[in-house]
C-alpha atoms as a PDB file:
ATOM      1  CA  UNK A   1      53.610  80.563  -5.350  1.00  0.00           C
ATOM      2  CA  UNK A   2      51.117  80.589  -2.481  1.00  0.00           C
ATOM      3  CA  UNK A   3      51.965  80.889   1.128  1.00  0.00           C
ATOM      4  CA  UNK A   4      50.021  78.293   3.514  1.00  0.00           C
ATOM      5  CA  UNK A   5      46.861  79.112   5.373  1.00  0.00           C
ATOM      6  CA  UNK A   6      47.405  76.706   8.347  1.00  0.00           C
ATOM      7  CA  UNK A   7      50.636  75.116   9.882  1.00  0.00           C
ATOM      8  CA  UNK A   8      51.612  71.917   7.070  1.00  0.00           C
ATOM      9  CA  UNK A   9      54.420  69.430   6.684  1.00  0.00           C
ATOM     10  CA  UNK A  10      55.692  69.269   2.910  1.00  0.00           C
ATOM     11  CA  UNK A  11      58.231  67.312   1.134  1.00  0.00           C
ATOM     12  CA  UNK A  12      61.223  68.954  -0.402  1.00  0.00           C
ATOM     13  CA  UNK A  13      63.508  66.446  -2.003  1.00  0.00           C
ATOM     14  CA  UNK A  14      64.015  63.757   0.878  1.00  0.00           C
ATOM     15  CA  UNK A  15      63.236  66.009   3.546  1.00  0.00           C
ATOM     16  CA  UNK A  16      59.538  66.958   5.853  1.00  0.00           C
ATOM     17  CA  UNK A  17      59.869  70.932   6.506  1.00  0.00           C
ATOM     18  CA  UNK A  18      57.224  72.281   8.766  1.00  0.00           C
ATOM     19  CA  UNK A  19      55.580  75.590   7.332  1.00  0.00           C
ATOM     20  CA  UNK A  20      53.561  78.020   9.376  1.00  0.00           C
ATOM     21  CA  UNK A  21      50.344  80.092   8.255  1.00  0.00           C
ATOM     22  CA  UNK A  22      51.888  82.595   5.525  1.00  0.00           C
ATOM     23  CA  UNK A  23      54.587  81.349   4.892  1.00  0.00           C
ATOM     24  CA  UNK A  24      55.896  79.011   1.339  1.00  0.00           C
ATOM     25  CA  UNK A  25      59.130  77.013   0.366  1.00  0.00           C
ATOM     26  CA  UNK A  26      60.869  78.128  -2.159  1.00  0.00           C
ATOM     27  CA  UNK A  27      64.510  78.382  -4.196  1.00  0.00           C
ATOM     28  CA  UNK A  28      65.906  80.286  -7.059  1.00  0.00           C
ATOM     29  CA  UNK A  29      64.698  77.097  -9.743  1.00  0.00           C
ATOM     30  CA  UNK A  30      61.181  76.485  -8.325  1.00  0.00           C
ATOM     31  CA  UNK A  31      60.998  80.350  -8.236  1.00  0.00           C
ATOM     32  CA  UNK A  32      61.988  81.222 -12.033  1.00  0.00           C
ATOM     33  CA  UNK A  33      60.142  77.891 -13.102  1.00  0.00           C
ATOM     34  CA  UNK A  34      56.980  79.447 -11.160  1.00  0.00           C
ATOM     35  CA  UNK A  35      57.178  82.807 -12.213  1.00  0.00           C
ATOM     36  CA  UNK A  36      57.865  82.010 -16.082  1.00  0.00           C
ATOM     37  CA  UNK A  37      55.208  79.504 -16.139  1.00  0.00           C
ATOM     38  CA  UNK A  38      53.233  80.067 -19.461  1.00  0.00           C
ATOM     39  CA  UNK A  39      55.399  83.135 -20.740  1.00  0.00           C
ATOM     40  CA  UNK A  40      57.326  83.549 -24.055  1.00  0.00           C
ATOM     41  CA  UNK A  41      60.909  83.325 -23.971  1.00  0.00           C
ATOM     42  CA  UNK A  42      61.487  86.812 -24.822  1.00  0.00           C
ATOM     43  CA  UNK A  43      59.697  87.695 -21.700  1.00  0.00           C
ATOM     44  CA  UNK A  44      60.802  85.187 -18.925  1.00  0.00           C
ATOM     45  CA  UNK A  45      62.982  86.515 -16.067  1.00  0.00           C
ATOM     46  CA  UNK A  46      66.346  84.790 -14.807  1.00  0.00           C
ATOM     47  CA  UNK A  47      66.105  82.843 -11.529  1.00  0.00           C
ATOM     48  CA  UNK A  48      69.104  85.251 -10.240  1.00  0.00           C
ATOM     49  CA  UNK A  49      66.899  88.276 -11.233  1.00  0.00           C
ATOM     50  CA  UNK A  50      64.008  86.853  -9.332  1.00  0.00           C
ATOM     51  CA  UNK A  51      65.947  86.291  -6.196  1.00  0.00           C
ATOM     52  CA  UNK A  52      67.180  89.078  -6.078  1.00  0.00           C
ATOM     53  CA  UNK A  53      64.233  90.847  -6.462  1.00  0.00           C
ATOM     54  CA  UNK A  54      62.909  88.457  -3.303  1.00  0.00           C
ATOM     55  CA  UNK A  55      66.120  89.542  -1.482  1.00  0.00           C
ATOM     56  CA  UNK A  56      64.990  93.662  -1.688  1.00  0.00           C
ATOM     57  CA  UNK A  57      61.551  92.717  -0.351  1.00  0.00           C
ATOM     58  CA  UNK A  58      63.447  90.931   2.957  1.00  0.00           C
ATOM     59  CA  UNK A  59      65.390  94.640   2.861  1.00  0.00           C
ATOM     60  CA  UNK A  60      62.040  96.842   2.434  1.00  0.00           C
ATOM     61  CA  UNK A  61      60.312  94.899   5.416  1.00  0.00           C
ATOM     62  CA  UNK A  62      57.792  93.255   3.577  1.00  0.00           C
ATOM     63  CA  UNK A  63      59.006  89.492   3.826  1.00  0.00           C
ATOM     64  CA  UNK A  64      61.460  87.486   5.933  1.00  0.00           C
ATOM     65  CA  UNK A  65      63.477  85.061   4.204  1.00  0.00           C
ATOM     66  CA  UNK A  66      65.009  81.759   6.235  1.00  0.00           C
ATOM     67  CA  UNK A  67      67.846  80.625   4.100  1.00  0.00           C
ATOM     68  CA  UNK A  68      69.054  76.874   4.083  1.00  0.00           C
ATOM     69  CA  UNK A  69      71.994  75.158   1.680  1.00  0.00           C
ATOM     70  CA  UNK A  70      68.833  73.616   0.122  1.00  0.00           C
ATOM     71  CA  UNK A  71      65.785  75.932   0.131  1.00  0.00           C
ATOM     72  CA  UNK A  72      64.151  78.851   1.770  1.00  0.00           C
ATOM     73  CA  UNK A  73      61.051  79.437   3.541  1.00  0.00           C
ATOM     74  CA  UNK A  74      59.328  82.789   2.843  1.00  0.00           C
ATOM     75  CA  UNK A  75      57.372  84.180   5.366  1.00  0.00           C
ATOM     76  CA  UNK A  76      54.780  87.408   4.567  1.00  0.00           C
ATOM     77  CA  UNK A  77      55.005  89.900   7.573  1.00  0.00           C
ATOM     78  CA  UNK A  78      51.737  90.766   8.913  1.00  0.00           C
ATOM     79  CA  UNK A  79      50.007  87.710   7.151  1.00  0.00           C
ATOM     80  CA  UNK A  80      48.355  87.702  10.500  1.00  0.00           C
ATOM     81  CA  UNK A  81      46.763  91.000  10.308  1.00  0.00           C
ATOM     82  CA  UNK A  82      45.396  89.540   6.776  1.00  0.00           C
ATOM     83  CA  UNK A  83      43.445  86.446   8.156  1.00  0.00           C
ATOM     84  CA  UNK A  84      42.374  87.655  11.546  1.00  0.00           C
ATOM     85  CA  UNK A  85      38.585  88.175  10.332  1.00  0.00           C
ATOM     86  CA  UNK A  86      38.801  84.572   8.674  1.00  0.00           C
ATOM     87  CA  UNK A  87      36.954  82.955  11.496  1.00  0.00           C
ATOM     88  CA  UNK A  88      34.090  85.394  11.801  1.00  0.00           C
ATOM     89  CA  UNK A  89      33.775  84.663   8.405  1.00  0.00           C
ATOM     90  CA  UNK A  90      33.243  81.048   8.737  1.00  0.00           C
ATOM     91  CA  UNK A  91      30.406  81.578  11.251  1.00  0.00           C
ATOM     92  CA  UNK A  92      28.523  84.497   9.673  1.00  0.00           C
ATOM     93  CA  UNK A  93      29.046  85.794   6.161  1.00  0.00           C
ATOM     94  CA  UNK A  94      27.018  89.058   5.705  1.00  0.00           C
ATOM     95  CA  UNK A  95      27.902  91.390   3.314  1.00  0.00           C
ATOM     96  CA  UNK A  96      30.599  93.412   5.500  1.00  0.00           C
ATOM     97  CA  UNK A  97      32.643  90.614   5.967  1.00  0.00           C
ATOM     98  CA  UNK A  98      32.847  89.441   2.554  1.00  0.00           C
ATOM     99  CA  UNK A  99      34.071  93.152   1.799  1.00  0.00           C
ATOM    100  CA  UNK A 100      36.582  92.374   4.753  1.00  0.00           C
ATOM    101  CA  UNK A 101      37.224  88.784   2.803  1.00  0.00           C
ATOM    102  CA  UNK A 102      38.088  91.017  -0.187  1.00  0.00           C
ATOM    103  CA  UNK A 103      39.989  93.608   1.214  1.00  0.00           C
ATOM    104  CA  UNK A 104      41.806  90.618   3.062  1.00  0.00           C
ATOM    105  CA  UNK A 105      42.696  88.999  -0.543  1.00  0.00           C
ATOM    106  CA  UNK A 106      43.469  92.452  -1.997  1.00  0.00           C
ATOM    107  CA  UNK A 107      46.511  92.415   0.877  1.00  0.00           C
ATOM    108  CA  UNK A 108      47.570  89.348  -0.077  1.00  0.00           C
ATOM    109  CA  UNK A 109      47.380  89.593  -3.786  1.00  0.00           C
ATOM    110  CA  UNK A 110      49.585  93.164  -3.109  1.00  0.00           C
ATOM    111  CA  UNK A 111      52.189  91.239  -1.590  1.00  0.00           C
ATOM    112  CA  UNK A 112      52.282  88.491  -3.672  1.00  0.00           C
ATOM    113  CA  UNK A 113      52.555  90.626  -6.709  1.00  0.00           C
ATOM    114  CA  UNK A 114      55.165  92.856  -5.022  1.00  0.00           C
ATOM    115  CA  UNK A 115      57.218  89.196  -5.294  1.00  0.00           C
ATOM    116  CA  UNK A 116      56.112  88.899  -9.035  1.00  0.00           C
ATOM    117  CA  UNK A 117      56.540  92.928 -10.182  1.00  0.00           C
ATOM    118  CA  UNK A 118      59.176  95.460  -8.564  1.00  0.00           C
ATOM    119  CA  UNK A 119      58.985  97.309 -11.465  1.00  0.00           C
ATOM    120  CA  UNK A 120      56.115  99.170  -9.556  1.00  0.00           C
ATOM    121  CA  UNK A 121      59.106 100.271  -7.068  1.00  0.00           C
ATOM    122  CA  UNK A 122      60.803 101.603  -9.629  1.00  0.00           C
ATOM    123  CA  UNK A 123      58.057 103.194 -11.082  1.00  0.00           C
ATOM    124  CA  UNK A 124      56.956 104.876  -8.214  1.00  0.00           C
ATOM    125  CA  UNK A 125      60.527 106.217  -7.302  1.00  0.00           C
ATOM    126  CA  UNK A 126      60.633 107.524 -11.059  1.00  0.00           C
ATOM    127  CA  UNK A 127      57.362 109.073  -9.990  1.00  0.00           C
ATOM    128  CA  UNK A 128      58.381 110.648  -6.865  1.00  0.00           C
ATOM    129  CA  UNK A 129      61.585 112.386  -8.411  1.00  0.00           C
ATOM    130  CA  UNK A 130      59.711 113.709 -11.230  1.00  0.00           C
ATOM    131  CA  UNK A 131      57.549 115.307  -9.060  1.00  0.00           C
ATOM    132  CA  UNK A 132      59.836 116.868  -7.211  1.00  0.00           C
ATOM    133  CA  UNK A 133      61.720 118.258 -10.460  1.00  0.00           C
ATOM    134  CA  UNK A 134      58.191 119.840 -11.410  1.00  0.00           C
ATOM    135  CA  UNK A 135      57.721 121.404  -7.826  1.00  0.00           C
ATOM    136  CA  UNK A 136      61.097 122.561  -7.709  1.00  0.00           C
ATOM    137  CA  UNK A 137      60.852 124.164 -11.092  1.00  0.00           C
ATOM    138  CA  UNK A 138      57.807 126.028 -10.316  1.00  0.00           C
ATOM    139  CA  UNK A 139      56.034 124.395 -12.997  1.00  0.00           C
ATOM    140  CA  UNK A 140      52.000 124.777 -13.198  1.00  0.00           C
ATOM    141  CA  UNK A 141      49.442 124.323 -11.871  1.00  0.00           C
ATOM    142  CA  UNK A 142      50.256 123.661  -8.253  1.00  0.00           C
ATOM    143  CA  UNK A 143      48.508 123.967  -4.954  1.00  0.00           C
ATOM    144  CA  UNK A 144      48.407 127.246  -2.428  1.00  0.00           C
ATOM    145  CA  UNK A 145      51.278 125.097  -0.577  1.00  0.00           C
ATOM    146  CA  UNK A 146      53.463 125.058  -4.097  1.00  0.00           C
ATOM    147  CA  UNK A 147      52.569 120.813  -3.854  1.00  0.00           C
ATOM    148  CA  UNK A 148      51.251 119.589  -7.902  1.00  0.00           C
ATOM    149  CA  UNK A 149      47.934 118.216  -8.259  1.00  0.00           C
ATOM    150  CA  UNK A 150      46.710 115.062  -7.695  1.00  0.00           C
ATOM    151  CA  UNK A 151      45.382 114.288 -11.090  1.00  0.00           C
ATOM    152  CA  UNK A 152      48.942 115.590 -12.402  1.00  0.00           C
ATOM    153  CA  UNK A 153      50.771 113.557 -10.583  1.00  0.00           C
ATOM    154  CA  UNK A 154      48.472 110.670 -11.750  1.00  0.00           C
ATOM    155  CA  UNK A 155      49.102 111.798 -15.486  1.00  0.00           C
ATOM    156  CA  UNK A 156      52.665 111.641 -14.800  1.00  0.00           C
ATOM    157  CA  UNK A 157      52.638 108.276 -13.549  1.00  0.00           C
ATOM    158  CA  UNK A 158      50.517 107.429 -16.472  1.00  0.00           C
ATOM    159  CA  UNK A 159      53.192 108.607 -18.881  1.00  0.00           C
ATOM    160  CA  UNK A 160      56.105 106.356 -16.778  1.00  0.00           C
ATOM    161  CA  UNK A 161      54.017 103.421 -17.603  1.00  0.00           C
ATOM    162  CA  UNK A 162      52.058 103.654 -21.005  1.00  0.00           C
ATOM    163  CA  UNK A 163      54.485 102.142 -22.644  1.00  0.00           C
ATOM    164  CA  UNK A 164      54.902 104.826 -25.171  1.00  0.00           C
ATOM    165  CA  UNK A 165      58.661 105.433 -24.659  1.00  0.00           C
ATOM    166  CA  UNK A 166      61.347 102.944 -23.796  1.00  0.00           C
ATOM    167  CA  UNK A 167      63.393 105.006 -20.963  1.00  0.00           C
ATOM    168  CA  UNK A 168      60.253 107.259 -19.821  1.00  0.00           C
ATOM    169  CA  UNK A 169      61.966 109.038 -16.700  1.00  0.00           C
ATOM    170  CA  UNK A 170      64.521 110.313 -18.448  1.00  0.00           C
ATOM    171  CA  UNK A 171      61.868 111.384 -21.533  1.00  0.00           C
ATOM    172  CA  UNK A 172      59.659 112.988 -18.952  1.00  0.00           C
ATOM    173  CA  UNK A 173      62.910 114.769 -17.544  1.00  0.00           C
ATOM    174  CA  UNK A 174      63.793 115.856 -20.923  1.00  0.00           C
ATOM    175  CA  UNK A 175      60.452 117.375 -21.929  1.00  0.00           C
ATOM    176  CA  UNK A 176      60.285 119.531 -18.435  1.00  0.00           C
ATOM    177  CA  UNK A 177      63.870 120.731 -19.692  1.00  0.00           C
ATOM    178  CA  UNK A 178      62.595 121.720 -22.631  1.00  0.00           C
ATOM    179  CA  UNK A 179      59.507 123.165 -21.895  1.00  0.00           C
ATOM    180  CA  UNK A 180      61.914 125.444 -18.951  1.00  0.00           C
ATOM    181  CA  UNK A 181      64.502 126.003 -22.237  1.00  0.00           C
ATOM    182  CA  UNK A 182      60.937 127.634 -23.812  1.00  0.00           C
ATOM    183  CA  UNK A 183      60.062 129.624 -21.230  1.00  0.00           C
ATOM    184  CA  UNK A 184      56.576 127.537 -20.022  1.00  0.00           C
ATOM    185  CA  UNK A 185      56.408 126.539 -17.236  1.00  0.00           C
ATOM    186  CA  UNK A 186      53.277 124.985 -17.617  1.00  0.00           C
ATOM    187  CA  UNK A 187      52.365 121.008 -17.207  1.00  0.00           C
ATOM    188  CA  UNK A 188      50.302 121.657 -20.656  1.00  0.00           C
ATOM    189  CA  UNK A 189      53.321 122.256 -22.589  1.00  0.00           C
ATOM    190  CA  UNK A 190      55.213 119.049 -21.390  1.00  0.00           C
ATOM    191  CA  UNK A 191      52.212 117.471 -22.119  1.00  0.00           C
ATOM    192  CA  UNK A 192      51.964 119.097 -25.919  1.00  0.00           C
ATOM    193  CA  UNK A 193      56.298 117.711 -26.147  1.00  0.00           C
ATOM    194  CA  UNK A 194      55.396 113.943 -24.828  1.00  0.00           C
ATOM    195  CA  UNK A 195      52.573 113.663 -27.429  1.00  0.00           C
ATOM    196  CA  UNK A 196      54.716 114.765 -30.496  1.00  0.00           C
ATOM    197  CA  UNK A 197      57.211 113.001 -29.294  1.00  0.00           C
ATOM    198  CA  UNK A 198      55.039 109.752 -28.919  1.00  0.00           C
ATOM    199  CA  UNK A 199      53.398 110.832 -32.515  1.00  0.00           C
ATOM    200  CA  UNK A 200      56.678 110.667 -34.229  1.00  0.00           C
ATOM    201  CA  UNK A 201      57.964 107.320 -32.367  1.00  0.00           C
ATOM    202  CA  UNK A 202      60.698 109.121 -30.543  1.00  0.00           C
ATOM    203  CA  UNK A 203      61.259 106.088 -28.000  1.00  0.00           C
ATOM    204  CA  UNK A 204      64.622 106.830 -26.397  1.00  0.00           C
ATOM    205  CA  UNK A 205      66.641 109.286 -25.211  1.00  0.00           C
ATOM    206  CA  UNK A 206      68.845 109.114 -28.258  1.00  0.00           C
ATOM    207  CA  UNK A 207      66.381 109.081 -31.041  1.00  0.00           C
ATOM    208  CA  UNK A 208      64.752 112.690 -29.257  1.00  0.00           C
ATOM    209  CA  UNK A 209      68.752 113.698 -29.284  1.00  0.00           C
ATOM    210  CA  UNK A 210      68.735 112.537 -33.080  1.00  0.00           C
ATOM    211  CA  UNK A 211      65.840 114.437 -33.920  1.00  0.00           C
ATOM    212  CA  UNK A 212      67.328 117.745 -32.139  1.00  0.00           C
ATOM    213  CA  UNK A 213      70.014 117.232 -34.077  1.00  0.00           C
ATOM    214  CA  UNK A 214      68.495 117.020 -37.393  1.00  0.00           C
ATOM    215  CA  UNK A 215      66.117 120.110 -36.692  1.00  0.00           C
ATOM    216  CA  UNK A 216      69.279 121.945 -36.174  1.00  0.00           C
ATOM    217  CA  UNK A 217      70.819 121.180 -39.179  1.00  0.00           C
ATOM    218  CA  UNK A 218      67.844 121.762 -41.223  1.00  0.00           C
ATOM    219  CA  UNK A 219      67.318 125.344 -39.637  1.00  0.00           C
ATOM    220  CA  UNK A 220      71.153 125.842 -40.943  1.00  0.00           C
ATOM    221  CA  UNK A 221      70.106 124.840 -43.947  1.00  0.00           C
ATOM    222  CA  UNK A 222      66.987 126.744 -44.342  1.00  0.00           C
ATOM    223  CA  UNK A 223      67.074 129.462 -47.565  1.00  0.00           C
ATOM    224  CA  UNK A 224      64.832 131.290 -48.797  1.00  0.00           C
ATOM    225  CA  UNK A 225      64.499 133.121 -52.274  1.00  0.00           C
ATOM    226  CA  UNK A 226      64.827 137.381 -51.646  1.00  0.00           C
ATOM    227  CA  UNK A 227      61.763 139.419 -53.155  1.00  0.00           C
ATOM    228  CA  UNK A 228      61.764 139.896 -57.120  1.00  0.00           C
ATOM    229  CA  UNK A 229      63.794 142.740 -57.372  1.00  0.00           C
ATOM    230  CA  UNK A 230      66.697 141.600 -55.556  1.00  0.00           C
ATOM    231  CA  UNK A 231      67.384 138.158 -57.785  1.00  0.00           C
ATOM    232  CA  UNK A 232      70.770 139.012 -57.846  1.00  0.00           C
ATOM    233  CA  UNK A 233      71.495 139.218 -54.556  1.00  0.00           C
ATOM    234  CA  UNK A 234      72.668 136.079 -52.048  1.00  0.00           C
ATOM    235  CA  UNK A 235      70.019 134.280 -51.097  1.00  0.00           C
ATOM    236  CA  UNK A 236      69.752 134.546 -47.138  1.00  0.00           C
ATOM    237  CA  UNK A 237      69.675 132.096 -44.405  1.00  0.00           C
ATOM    238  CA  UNK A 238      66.885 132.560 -42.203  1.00  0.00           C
ATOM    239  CA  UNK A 239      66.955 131.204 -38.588  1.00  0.00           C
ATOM    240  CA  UNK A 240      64.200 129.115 -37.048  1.00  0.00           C
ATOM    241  CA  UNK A 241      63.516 128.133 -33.797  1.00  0.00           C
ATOM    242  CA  UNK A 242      61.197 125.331 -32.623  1.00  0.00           C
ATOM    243  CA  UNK A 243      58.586 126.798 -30.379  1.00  0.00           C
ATOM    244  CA  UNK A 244      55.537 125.240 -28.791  1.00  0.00           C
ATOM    245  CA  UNK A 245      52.302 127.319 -28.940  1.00  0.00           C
ATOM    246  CA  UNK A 246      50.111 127.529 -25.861  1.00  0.00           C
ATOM    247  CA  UNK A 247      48.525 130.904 -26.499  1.00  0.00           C
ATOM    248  CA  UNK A 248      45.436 128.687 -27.696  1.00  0.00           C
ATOM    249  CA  UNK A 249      44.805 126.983 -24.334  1.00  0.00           C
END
């Protein structure tokens, strides 16, 4: 899909539609037959999914859609900011402006792939709540102002898109829990719960819930022999608890 760089007349089915500069036809076929293009089945999106993904870029400001019985035109906002170094560019190219050409593309790639991935929205709303969780829990280390790190919150987001668990918010939520439930607030002991939990290919919410579950029944069944002298005495159940070590940091 690519928006057009000068006023054009195009065909769609038996009818001339008159496009201005950033702006491209489109519908909810030629848009899931564009965006699959190439893909494996398992991995192409539904033409409803992709509208509507279209439709909550019209509601976040970043395009305008003009809806017809037959198509729609899609016009970027701002693509006028984008190109408004273009003709300098044709009459002198030093190495500034072809920085400015660049950062000009990197705009429009941004937008395009806005169209083509939401799930960065989603990831960076995941982000922002898990942040606040962490701040409002006090966790470490934080700022004079109380505000996490930057390279923290960049380690979060990391963990949200790795790929190494299947519902990572709610993970991420989970291990803060935990690591509160064990008394540390510290960002290296959610760090030390993600990685075991990644290690032993604890992917959702309900195998970590599964694996709780069978810790606890193991610690109920946990007996050990008394000393020598008191073989005739009950064996005795001896509690555990799972704990996570950070005196060595």
């Amino acid at each position: 899909m690519k928006a057009a760089h000068k006023e054009r007349e195009i065909l769609v089915g038996s009818q001339v539609v008159t496009i201005q500069p950033g702006e491209f036809v489109t519908g909810r076929n030629s848009l899931e037959e564009e965006y699959n293009r190439g893909m494996k089945p398992k991995d192409r999106v539904p033409g409803i999914t992709l509208w509507r993904w279209l439709n909550s870029l019209e509601k976040l400001g970043n395009v305008n859609i003009k809806k017809t019985n037959k198509y729609s035109v899609v016009s970027i906002v701002n693509w006028d900011l984008y190109q408004q170094d273009e003709q300098q560019m044709n009459n002198k190219r030093t190495t500034d402006e072809q920085q400015m050409n660049t950062n000009k593309n990197d705009k429009e790639l941004k937008e395009l792939q806005e169209i083509k991935d939401p799930l960065l929205q989603q990831q960076e709303q995941a982000l922002e709540f898990l942040v606040g969780e962490y701040e409002k829990n006090k966790f470490s280390p934080v700022d004079d102002e109380g505000n996490i790190l930057p390279y923290l919150k960049k380690e979060i987001f990391t963990w949200l898109t790795n790929g190494s668990f299947d519902q990572p918010e709610e993970i991420i939520q989970m291990a803060l829990e935990e690591a509160l439930l064990s008394n540390g607030r510290e960002w290296r002991l959610v760090k030390t719960i993600l990685e075991r939990w990644k290690s032993d290919q604890l992917r959702t919410v309900e195998d970590i819930q599964r694996d709780h579950e069978e810790f606890r029944k193991s610690k109920e069944q946990k007996v050990i022999p008394l000393r020598k002298g008191d073989r005739d005495e009950k064996h005795t159940r001896v509690p555990q608890k799972r704990k996570y070590d950070i005196s060595r940091w």
